[in-house]
N, C-alpha and C. Protein backbone atom coordinates (compact mmCIF):
# COMPACT_ATOMS: atom_id res chain seq x y z
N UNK A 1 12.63 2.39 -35.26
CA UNK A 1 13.14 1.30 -34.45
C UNK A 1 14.66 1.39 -34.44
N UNK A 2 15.11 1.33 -33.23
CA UNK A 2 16.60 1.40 -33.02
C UNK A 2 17.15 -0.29 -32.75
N UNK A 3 18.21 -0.56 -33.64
CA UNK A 3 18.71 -1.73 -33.46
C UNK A 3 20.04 -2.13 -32.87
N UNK A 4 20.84 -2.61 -31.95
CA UNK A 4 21.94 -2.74 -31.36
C UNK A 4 22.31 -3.95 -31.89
N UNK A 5 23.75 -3.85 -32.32
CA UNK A 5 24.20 -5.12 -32.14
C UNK A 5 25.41 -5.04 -31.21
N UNK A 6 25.02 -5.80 -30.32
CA UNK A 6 25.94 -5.81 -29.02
C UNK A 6 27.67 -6.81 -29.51
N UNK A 7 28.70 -6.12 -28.85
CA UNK A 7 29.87 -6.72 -29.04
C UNK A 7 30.13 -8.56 -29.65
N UNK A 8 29.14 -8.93 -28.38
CA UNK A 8 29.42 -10.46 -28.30
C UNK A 8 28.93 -10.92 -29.40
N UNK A 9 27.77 -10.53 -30.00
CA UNK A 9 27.24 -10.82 -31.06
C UNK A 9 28.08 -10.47 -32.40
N UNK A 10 28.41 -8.91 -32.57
CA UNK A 10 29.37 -8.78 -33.56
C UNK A 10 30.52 -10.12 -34.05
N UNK A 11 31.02 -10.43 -32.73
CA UNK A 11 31.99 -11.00 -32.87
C UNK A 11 31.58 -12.62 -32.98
N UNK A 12 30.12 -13.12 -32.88
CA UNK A 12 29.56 -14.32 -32.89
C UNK A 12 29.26 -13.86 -34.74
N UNK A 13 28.93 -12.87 -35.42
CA UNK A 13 28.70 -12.94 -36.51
C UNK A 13 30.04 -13.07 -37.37
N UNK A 14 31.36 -12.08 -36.56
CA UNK A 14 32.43 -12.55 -37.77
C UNK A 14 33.25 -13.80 -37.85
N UNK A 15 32.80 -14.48 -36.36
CA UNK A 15 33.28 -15.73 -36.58
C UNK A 15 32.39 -16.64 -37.60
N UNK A 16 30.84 -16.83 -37.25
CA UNK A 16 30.03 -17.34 -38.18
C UNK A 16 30.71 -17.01 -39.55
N UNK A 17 30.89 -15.93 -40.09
CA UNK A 17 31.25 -15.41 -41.46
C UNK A 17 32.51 -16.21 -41.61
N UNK A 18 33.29 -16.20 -41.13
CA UNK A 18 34.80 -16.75 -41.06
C UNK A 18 34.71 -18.52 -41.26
N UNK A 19 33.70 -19.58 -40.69
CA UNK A 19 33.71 -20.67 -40.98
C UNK A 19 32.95 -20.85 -41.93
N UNK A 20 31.35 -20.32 -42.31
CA UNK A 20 31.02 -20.09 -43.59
C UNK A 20 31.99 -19.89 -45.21
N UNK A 21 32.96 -18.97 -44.75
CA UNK A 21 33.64 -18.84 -45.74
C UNK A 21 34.79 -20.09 -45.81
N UNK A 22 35.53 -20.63 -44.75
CA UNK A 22 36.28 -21.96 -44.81
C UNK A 22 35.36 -23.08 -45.53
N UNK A 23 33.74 -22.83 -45.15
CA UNK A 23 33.25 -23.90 -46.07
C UNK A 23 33.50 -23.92 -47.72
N UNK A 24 33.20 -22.54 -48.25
CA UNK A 24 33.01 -22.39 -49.49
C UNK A 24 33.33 -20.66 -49.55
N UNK A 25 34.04 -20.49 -50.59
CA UNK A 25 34.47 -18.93 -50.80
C UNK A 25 33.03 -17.96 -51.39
N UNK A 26 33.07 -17.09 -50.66
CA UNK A 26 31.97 -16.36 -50.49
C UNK A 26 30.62 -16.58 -49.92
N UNK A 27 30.75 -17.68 -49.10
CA UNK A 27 29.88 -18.32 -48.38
C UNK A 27 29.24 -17.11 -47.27
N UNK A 28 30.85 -16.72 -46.19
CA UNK A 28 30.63 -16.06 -45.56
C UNK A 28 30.02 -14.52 -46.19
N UNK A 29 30.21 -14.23 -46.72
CA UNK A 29 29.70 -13.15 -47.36
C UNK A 29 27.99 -13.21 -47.51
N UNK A 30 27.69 -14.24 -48.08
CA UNK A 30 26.25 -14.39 -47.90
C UNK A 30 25.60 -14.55 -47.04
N UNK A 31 26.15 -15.11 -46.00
CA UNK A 31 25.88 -15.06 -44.26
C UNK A 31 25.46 -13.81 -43.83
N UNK A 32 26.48 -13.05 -43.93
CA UNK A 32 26.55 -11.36 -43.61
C UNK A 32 25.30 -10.88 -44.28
N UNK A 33 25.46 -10.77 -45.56
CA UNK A 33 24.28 -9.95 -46.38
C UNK A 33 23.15 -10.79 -45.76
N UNK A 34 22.35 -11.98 -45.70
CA UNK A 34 21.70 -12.55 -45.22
C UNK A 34 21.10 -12.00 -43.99
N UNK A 35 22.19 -12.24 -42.75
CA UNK A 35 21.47 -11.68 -41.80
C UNK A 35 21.20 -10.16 -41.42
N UNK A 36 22.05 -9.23 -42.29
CA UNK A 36 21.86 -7.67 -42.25
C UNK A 36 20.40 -7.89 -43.09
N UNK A 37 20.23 -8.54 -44.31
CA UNK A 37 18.61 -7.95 -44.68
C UNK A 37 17.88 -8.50 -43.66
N UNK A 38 17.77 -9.35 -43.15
CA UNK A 38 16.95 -9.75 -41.89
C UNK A 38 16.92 -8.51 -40.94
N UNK A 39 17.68 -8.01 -40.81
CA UNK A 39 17.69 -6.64 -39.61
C UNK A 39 17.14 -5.57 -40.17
N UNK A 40 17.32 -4.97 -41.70
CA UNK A 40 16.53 -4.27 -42.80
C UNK A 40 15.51 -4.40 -42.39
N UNK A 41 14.68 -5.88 -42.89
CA UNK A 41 13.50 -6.10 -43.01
C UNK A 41 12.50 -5.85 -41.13
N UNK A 42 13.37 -5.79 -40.41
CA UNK A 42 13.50 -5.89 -38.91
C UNK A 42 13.07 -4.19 -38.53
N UNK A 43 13.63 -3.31 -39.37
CA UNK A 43 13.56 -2.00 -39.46
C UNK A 43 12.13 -1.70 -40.27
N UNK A 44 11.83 -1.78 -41.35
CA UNK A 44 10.88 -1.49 -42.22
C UNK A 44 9.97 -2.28 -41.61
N UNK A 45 9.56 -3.55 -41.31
CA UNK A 45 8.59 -4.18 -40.80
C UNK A 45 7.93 -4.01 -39.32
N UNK A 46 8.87 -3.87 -38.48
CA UNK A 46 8.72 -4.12 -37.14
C UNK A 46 8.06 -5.55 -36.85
N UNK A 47 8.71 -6.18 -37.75
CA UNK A 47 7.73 -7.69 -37.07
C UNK A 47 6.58 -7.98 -37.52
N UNK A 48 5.96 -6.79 -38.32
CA UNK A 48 4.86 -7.59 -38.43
C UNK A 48 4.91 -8.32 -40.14
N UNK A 49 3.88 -9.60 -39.80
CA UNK A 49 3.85 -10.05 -41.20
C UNK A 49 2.78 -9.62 -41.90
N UNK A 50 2.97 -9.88 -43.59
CA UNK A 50 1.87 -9.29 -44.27
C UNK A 50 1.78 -10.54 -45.09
């Protein structure tokens, strides 16, 4: 499975990361790791559940 992350989105994730982290330091960071294993699991799974 091939995954894109398109520009607009990139830049919808480093802003997300960026107010995450104004909430609480290292907030944004967990955002990031968060939604990259979601894309992992997006790869290895294809969706399906077990």
């Amino acid at each position: 499975m091939n995954i894109q992350i398109l520009d607009e989105a990139q830049t919808d994730l480093r802003e997300g990361a960026q107010f995450y982290e104004r909430q609480n330091v290292g907030l944004g960071t967990y955002f990031l790791d968060t939604i990259f294993s979601d894309i992992d699991s997006l790869i290895l799974y294809a969706g399906v559940l077990y």
